[in-house]
C-alpha atoms as a PDB file:
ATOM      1  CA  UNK A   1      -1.948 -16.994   1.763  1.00  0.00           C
ATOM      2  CA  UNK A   2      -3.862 -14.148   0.123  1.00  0.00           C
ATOM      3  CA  UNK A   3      -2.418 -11.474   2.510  1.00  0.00           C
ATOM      4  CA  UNK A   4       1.111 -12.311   1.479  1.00  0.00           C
ATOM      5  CA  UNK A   5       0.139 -12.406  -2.035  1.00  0.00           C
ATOM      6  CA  UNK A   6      -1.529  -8.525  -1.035  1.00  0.00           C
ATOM      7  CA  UNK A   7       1.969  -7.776   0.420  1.00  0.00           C
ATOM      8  CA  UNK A   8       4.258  -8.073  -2.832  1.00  0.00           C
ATOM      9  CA  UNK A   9       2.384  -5.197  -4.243  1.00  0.00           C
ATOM     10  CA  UNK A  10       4.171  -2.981  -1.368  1.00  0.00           C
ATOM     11  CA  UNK A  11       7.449  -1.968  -1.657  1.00  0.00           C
ATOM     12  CA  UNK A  12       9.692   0.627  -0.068  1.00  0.00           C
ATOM     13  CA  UNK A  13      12.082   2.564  -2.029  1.00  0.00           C
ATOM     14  CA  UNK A  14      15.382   5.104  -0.081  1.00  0.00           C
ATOM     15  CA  UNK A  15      14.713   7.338  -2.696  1.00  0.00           C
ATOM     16  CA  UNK A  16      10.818   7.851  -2.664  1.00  0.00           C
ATOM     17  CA  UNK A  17       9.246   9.203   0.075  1.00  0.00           C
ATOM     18  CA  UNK A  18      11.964   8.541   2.547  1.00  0.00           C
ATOM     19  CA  UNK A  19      11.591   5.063   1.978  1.00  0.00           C
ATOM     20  CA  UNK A  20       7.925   4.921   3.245  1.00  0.00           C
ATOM     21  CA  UNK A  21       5.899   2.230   1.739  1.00  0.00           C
ATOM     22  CA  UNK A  22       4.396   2.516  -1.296  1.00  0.00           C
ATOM     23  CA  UNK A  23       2.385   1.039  -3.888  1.00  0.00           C
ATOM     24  CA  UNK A  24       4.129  -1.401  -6.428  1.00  0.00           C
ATOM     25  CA  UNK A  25       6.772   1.228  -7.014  1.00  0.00           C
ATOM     26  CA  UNK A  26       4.337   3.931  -8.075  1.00  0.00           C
ATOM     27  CA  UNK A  27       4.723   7.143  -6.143  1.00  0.00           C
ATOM     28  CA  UNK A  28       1.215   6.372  -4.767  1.00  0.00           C
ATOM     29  CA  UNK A  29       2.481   5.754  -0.842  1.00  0.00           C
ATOM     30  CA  UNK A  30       0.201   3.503   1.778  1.00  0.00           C
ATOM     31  CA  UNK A  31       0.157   6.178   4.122  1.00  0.00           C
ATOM     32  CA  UNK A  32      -2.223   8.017   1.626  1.00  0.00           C
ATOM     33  CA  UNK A  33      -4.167   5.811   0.646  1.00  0.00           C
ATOM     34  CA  UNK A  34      -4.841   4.596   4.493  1.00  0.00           C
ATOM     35  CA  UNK A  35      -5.498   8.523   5.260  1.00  0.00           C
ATOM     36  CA  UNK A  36      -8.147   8.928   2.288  1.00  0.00           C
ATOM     37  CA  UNK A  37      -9.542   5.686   3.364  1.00  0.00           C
ATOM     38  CA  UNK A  38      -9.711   6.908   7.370  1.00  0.00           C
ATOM     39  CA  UNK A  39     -11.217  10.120   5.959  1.00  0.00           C
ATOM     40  CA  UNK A  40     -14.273   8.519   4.212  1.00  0.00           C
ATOM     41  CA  UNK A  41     -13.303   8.238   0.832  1.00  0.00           C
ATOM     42  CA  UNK A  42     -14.802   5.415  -1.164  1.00  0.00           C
ATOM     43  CA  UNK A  43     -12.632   2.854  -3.213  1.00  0.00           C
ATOM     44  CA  UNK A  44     -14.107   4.192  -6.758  1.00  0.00           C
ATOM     45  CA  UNK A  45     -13.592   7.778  -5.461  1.00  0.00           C
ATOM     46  CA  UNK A  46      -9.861   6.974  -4.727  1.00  0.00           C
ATOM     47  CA  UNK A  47      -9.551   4.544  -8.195  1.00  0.00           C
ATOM     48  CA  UNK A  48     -11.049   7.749 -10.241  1.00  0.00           C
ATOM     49  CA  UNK A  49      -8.733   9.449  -8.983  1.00  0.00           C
ATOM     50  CA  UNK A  50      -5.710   7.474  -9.111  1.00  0.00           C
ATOM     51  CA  UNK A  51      -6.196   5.288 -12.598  1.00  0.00           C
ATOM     52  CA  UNK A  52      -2.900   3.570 -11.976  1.00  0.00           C
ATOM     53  CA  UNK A  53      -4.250   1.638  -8.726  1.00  0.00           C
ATOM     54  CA  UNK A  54      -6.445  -1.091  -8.773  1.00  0.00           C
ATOM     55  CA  UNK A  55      -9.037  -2.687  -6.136  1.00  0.00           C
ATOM     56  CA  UNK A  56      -6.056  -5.140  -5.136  1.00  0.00           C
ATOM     57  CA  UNK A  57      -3.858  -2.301  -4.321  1.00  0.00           C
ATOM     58  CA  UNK A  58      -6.017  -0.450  -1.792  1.00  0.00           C
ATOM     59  CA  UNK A  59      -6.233  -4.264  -0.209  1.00  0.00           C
ATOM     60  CA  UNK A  60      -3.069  -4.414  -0.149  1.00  0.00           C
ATOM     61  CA  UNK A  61      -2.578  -1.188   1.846  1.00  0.00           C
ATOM     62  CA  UNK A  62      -5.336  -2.568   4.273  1.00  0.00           C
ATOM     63  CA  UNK A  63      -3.314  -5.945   4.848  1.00  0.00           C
ATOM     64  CA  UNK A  64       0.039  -3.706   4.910  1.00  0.00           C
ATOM     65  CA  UNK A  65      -1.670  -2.230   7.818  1.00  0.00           C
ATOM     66  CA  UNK A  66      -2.999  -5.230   9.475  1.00  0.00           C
ATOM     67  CA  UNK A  67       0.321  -6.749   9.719  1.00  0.00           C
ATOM     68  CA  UNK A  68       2.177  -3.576  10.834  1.00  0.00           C
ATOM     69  CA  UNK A  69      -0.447  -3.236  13.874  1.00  0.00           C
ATOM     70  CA  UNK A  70      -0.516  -7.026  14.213  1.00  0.00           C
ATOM     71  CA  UNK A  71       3.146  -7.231  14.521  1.00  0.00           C
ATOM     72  CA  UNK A  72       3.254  -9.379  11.535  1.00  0.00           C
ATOM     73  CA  UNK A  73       6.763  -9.847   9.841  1.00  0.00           C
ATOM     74  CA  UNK A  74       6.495  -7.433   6.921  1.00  0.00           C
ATOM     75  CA  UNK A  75       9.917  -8.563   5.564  1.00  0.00           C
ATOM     76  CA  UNK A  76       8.232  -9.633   2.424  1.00  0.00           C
ATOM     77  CA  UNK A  77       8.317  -6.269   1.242  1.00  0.00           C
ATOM     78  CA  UNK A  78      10.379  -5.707  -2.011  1.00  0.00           C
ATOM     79  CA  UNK A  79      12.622  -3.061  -1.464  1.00  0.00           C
ATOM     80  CA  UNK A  80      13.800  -1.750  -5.034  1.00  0.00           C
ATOM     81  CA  UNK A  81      16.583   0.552  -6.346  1.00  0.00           C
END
């Protein structure tokens, strides 16, 4: 399934962000990217600037959030460290 393939580029680490999602272990968290999404911002805008996310990874955020509102089992979700 696509979305699960989406999914492994989340993880959650203790030691970043309070363990908050984020984006395959950058210090790039979902939460932000969902916020500069709610608030307008285009995908380009947000690629430009952050170069070290791709297209995929603001997908992935939008799955991330489909499943946490859908009740989805998100324990695919590496957790690292």
């Amino acid at each position: 399934m696509y979305q699960d393939h989406l999914l492994q580029r989340i993880t959650t680490r203790p030691d970043v962000f309070g363990g908050k999602p984020i984006i395959r272990d950058l210090r790039i968290s979902v939460e932000l990217v969902l916020s500069l999404l709610a608030q307008g911002e285009s995908y380009a805008s947000i690629l430009d600037d952050y170069p070290g996310l791709d297209q995929a990874d603001i997908n992935a955020c939008l799955a991330y959030a489909h499943a946490v509102v859908a009740h989805d089992r998100i324990d695919r979700i590496a957790v690292a460290g």
